[in-house]
N, C-alpha and C. Protein backbone atom coordinates (compact mmCIF):
# COMPACT_ATOMS: atom_id res chain seq x y z
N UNK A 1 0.84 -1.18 0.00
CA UNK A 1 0.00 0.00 0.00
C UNK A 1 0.89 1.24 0.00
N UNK A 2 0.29 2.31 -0.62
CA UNK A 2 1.53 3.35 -0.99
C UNK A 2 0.49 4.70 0.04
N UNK A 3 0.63 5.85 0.58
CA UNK A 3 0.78 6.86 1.23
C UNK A 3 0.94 7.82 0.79
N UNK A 4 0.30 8.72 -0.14
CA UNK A 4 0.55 10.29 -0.97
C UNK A 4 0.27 10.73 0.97
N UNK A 5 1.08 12.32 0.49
CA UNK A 5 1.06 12.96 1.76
C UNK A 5 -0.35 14.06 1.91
N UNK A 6 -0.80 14.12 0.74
CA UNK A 6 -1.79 15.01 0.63
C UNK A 6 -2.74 14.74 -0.58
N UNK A 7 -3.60 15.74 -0.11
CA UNK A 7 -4.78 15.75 -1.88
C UNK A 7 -4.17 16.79 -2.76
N UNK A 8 -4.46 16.26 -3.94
CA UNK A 8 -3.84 17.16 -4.93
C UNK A 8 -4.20 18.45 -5.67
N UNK A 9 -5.21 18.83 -4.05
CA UNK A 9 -5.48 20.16 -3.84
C UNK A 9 -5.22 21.09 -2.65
N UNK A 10 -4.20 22.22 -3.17
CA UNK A 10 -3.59 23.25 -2.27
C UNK A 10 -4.45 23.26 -0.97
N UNK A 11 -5.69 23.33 -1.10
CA UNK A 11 -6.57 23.57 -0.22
C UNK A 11 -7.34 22.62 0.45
N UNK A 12 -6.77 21.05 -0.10
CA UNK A 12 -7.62 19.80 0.95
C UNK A 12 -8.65 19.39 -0.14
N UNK A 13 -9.48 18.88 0.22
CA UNK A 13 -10.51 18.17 -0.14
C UNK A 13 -11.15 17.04 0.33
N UNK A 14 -12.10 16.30 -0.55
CA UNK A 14 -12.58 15.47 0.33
C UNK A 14 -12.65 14.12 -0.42
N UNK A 15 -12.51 12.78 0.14
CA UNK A 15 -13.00 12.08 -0.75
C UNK A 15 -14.45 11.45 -1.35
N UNK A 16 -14.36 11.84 -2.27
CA UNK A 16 -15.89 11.49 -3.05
C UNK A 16 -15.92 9.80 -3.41
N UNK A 17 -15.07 9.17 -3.46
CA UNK A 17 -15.52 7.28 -3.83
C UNK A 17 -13.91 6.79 -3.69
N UNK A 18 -13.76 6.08 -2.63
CA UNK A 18 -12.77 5.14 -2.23
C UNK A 18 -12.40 3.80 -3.12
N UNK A 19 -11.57 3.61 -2.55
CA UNK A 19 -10.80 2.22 -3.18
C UNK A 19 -11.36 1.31 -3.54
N UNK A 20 -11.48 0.10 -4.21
CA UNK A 20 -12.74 -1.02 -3.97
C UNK A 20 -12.33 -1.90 -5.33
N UNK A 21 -12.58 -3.07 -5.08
CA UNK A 21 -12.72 -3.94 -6.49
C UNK A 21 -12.71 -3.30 -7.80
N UNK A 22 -14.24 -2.47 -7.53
CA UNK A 22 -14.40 -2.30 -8.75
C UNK A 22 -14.26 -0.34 -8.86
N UNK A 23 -13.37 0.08 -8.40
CA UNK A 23 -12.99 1.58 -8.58
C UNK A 23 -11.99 1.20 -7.54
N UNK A 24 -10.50 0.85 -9.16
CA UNK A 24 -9.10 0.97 -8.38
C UNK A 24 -8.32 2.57 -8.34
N UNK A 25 -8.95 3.58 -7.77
CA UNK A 25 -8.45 4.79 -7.51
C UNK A 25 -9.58 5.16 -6.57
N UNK A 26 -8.98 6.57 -6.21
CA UNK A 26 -9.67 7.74 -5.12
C UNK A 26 -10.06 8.63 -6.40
N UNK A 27 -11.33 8.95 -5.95
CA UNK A 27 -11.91 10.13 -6.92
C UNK A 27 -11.67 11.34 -5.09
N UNK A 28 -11.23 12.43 -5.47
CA UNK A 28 -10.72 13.20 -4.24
C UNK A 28 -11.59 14.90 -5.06
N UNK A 29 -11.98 15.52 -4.59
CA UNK A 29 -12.77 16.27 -4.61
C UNK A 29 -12.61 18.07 -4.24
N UNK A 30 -12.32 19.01 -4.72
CA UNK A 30 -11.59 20.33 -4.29
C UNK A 30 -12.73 20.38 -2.89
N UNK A 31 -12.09 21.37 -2.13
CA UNK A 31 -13.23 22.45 -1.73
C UNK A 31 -13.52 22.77 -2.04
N UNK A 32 -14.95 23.91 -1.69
CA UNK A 32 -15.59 24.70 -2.57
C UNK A 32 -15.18 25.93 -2.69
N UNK A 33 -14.20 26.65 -2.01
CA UNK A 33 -13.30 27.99 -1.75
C UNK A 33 -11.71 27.54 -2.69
N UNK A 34 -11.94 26.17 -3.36
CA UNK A 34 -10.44 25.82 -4.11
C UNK A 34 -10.87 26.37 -5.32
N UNK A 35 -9.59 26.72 -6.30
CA UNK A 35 -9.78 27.59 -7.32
C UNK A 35 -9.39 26.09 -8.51
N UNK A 36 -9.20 25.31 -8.32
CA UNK A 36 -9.28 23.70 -9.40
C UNK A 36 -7.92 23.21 -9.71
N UNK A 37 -6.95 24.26 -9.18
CA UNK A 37 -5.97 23.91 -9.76
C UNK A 37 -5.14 22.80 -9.15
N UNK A 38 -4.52 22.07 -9.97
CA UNK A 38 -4.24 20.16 -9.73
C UNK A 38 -2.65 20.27 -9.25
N UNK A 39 -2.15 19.75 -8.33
CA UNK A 39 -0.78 19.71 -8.06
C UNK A 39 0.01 18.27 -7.84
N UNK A 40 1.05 18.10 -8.39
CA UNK A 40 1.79 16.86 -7.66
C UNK A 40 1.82 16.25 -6.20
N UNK A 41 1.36 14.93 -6.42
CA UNK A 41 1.32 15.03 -4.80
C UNK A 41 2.78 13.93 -4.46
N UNK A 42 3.58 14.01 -5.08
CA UNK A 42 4.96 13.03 -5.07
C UNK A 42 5.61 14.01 -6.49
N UNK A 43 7.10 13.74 -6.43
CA UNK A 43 7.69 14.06 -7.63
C UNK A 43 7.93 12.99 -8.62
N UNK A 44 7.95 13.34 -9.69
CA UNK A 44 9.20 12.23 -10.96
C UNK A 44 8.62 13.09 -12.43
N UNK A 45 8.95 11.75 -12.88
CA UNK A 45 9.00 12.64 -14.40
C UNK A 45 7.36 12.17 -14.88
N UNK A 46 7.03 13.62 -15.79
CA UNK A 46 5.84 13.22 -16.89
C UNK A 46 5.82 12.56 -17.84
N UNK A 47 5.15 11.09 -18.11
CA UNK A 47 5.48 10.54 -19.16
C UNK A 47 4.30 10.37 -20.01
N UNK A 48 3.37 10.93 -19.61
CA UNK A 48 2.38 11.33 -20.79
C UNK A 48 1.25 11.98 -20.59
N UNK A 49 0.47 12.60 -21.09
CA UNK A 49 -0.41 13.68 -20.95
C UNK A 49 -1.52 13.26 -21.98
N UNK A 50 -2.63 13.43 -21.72
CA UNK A 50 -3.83 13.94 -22.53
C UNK A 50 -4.78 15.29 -22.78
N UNK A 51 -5.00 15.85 -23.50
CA UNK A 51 -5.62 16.99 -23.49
C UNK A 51 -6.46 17.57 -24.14
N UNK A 52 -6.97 16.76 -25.08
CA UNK A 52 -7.77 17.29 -26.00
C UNK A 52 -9.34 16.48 -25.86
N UNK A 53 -9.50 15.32 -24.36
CA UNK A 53 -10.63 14.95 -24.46
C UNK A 53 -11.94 16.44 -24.12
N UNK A 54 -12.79 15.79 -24.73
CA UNK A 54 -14.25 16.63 -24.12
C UNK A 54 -15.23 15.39 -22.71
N UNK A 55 -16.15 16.84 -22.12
CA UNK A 55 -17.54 15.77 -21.77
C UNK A 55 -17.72 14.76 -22.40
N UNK A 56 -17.87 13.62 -21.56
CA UNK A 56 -18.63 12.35 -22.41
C UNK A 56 -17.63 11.72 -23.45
N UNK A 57 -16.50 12.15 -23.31
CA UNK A 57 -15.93 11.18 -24.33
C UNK A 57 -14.92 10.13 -23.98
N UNK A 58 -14.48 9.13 -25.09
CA UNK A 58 -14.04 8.01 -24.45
C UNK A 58 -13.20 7.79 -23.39
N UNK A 59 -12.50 9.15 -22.83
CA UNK A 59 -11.61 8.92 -21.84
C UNK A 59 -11.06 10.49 -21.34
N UNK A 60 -10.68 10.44 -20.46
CA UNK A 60 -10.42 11.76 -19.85
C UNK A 60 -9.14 12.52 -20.15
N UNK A 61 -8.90 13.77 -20.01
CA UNK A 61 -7.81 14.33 -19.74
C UNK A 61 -6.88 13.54 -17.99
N UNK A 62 -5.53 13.60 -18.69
CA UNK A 62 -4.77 13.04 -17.99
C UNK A 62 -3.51 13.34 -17.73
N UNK A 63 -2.90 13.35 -16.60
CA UNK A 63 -1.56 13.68 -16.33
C UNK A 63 -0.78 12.18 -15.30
N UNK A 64 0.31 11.48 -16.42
CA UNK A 64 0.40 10.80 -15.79
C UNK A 64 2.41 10.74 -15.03
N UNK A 65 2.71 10.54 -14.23
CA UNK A 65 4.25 11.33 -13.76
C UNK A 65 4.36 9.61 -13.18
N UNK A 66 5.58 9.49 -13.56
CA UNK A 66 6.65 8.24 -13.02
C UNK A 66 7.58 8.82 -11.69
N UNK A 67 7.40 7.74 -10.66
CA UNK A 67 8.40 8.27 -9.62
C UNK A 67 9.57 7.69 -9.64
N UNK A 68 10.34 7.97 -8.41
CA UNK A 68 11.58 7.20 -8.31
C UNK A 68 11.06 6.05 -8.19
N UNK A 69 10.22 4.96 -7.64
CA UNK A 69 9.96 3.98 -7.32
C UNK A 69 9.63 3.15 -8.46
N UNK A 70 9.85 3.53 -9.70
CA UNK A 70 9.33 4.09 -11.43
C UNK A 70 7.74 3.02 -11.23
N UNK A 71 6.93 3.41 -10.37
CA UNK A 71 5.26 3.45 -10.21
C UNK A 71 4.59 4.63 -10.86
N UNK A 72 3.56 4.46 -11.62
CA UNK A 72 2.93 5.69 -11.96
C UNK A 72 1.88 5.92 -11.61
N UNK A 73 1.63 7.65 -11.42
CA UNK A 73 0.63 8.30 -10.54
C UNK A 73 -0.08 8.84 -11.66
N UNK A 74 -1.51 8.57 -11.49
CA UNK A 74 -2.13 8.81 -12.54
C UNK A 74 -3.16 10.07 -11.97
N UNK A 75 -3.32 11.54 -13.05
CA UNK A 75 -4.33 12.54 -13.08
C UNK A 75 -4.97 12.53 -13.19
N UNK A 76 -6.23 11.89 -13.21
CA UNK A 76 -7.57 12.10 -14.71
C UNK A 76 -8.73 13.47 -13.77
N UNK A 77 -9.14 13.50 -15.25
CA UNK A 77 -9.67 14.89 -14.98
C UNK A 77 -9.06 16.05 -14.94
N UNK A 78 -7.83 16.22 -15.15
CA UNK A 78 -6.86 17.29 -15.26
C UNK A 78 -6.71 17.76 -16.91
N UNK A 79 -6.89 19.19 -17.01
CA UNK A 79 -6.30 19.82 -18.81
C UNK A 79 -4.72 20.07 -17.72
N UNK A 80 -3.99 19.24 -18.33
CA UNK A 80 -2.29 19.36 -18.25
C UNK A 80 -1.68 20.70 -18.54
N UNK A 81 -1.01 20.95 -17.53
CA UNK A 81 -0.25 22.66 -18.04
C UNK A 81 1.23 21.86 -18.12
N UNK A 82 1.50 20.90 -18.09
CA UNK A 82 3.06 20.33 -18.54
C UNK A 82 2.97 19.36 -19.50
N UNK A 83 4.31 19.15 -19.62
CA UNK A 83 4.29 18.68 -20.69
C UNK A 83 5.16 16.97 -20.49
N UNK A 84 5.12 15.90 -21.62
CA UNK A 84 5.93 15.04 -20.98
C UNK A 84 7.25 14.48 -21.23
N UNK A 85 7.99 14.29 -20.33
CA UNK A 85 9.51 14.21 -20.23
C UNK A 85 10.04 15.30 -19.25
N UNK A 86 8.56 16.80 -19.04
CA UNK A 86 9.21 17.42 -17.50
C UNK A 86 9.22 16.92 -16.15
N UNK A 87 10.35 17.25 -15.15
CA UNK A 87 10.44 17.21 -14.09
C UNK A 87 9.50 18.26 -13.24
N UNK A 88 8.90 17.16 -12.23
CA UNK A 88 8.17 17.96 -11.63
C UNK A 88 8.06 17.49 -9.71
N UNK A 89 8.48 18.47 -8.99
CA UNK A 89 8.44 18.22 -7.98
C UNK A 89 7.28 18.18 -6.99
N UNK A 90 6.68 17.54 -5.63
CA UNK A 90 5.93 17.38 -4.97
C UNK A 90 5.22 18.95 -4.94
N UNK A 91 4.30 18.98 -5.25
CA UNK A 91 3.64 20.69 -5.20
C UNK A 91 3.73 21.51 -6.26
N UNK A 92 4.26 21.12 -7.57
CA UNK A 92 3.75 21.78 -8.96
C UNK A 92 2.76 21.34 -9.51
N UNK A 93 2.46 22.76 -10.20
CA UNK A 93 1.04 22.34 -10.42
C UNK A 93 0.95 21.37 -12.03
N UNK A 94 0.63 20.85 -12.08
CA UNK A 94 0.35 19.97 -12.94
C UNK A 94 -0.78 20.45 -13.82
N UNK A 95 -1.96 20.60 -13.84
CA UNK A 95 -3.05 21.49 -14.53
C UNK A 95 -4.36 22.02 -13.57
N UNK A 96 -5.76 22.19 -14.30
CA UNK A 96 -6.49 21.94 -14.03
C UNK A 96 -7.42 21.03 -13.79
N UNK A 97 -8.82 20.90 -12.42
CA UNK A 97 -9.36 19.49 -12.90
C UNK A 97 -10.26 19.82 -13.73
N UNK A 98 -11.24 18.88 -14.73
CA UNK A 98 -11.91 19.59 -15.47
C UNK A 98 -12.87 18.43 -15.73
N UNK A 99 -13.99 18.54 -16.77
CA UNK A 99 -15.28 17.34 -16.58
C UNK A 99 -14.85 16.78 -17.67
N UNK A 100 -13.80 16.34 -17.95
CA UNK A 100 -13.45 15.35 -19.54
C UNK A 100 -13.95 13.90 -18.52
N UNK A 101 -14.21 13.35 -19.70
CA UNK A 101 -14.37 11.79 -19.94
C UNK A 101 -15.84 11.58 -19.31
N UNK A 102 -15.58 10.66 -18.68
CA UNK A 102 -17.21 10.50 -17.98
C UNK A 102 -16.89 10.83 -16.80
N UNK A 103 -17.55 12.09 -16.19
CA UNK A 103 -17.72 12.52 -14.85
C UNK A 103 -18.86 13.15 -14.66
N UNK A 104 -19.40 13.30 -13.47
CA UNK A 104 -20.28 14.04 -12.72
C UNK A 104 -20.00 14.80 -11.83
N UNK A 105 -18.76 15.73 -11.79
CA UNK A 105 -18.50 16.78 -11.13
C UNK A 105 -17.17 17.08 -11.20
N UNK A 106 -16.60 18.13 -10.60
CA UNK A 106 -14.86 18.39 -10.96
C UNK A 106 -14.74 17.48 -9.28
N UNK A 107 -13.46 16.60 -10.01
CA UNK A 107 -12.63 15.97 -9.19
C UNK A 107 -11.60 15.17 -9.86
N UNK A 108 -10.43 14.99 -8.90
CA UNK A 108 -9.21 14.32 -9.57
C UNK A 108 -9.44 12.65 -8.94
N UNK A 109 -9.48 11.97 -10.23
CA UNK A 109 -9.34 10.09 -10.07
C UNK A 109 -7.76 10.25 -10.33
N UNK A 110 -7.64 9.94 -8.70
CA UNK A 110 -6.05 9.49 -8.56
C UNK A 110 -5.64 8.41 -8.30
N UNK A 111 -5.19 7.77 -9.26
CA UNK A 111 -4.68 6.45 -9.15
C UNK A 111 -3.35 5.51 -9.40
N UNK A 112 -2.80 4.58 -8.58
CA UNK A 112 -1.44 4.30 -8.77
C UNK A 112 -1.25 3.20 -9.81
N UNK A 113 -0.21 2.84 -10.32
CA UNK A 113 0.26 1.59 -11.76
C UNK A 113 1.06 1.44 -11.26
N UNK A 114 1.31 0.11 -11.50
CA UNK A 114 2.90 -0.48 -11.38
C UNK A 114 3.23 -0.04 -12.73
N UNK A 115 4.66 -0.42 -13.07
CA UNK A 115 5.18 0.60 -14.00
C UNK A 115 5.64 0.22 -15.19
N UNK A 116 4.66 0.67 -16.44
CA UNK A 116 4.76 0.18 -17.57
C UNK A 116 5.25 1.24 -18.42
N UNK A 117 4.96 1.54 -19.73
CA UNK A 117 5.22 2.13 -20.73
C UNK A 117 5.44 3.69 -20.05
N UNK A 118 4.22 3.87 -19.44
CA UNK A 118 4.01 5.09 -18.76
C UNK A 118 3.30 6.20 -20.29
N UNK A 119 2.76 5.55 -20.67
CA UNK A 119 2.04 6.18 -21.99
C UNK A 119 0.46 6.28 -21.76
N UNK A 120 -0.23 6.98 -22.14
CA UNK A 120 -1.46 7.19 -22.34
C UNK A 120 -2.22 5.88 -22.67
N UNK A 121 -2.24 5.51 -23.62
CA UNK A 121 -2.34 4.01 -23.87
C UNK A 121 -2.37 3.33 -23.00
N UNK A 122 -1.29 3.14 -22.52
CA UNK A 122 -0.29 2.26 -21.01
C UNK A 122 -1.70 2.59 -20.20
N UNK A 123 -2.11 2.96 -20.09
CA UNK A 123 -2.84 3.52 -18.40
C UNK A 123 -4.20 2.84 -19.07
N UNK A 124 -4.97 3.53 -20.16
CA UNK A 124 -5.61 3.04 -20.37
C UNK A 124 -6.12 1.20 -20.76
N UNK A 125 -5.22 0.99 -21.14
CA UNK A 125 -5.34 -0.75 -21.41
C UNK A 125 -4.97 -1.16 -19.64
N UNK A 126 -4.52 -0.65 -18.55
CA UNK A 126 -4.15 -1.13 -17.42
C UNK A 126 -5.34 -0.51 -16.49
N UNK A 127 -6.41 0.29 -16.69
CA UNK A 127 -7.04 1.13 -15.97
C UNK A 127 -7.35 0.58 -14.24
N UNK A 128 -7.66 -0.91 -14.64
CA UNK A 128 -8.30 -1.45 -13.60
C UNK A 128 -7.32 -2.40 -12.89
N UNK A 129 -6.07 -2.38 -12.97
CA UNK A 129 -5.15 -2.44 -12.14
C UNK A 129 -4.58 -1.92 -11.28
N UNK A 130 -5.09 -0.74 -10.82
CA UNK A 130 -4.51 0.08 -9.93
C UNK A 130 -4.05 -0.66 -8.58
N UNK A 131 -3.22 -0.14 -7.95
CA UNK A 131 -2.81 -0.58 -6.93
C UNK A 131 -2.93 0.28 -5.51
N UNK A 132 -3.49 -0.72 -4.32
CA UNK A 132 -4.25 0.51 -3.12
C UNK A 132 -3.59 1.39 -2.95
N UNK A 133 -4.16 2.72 -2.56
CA UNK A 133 -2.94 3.89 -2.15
C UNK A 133 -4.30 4.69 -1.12
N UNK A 134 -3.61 5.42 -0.08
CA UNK A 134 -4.76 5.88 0.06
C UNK A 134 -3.81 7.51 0.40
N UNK A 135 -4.65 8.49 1.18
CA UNK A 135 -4.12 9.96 1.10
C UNK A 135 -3.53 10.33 2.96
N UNK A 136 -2.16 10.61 3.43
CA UNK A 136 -2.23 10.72 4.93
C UNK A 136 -3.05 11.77 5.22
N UNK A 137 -3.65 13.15 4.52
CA UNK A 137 -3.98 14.63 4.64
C UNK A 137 -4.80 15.01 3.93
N UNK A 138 -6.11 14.97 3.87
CA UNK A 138 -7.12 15.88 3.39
C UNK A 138 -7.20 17.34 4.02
N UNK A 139 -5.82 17.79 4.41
CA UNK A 139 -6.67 19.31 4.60
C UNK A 139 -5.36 20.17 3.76
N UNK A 140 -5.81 21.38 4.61
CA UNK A 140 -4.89 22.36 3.49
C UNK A 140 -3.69 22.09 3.92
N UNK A 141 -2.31 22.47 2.99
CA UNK A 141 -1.27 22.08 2.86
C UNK A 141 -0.69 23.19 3.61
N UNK A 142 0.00 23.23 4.58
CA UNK A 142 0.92 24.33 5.46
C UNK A 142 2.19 24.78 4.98
C-alpha cells in the first residue's frame, strides 16, 4: 500500500468514492473555496499527458508522472499545463481538474500503476489495475 502525503489540492478536499474492487483509484474532490488547480502530490517525471478529451468522451484528460519507485501516478480529470519528459516536484502544479471523460462533477481520479510504458495508452489498457494507495492529509497544505 503506498501513502501520498496530501490531496492534490492546495486547499484539501474530500474524498468522493474510495478504493474497492471495482474503482481501483480515489476520486478526491476540491473544496468549494479551491480555485481547481491540480498539483503533484509526489515528484518524478511526466510521461504522458492527454488533453484534448471533451464531456462524455471516451476517456479523460490526464496527467500521468513516473516516480523514483518508477510506479505511476495517474491525473484524470486534469487539462495538463506540462508537458511530458518534464520534471516535476511534490507541489507543482500539474493542470487543471476539469469534466473530460465521464464525470459528474470536478474531481481528480487518482490512481497508482505499477510501472509500464508510462504512456497514455499504457494507463488506459491497465485502468483497472490500480494498486491501493490511500491519502495521509485531506486538509490544506501548510
Amino acid at each position: 500500500m503506498h501513502t501520498y502525503p496530501h490531496a492534490p489540492f492546495q486547499k484539501g478536499g474530500k474524498i468522493a468514492r474510495t478504493f474497492s474492487k471495482e474503482h481501483s483509484a480515489l476520486d478526491i474532490v476540491p473544496r468549494n473555496d479551491d480555485d481547481g488547480q491540480v498539483f503533484a502530490v509526489e515528484g518524478g517525471t511526466v510521461t504522458g499527458v492527454e488533453a484534448s478529451m471533451s464531456p462524455g468522451g471516451d476517456h479523460a484528460n490526464v496527467v500521468i508522472v513516473q516516480g523514483a519507485d518508477t510506479l505511476l501516478t495517474l491525473y484524470v480529470h486534469v487539462a495538463p499545463s506540462v508537458l511530458p519528459n518534464a520534471w516535476v516536484d511534490s507541489g507543482d502544479k500539474l493542470g487543471d481538474v476539469d469534466l473530460s471523460g465521464e464525470s459528474s462533477g470536478n474531481h481528480v481520479h487518482l490512481q497508482r500503476l505499477d510501472a509500464g510504458t508510462g504512456t497514455v495508452q499504457d494507463a488506459i489498457d491497465r485502468q483497472d489495475a490500480g494498486l491501493f494507495l490511500q491519502i495521509k492529509s485531506l486538509q490544506p497544505w501548510s
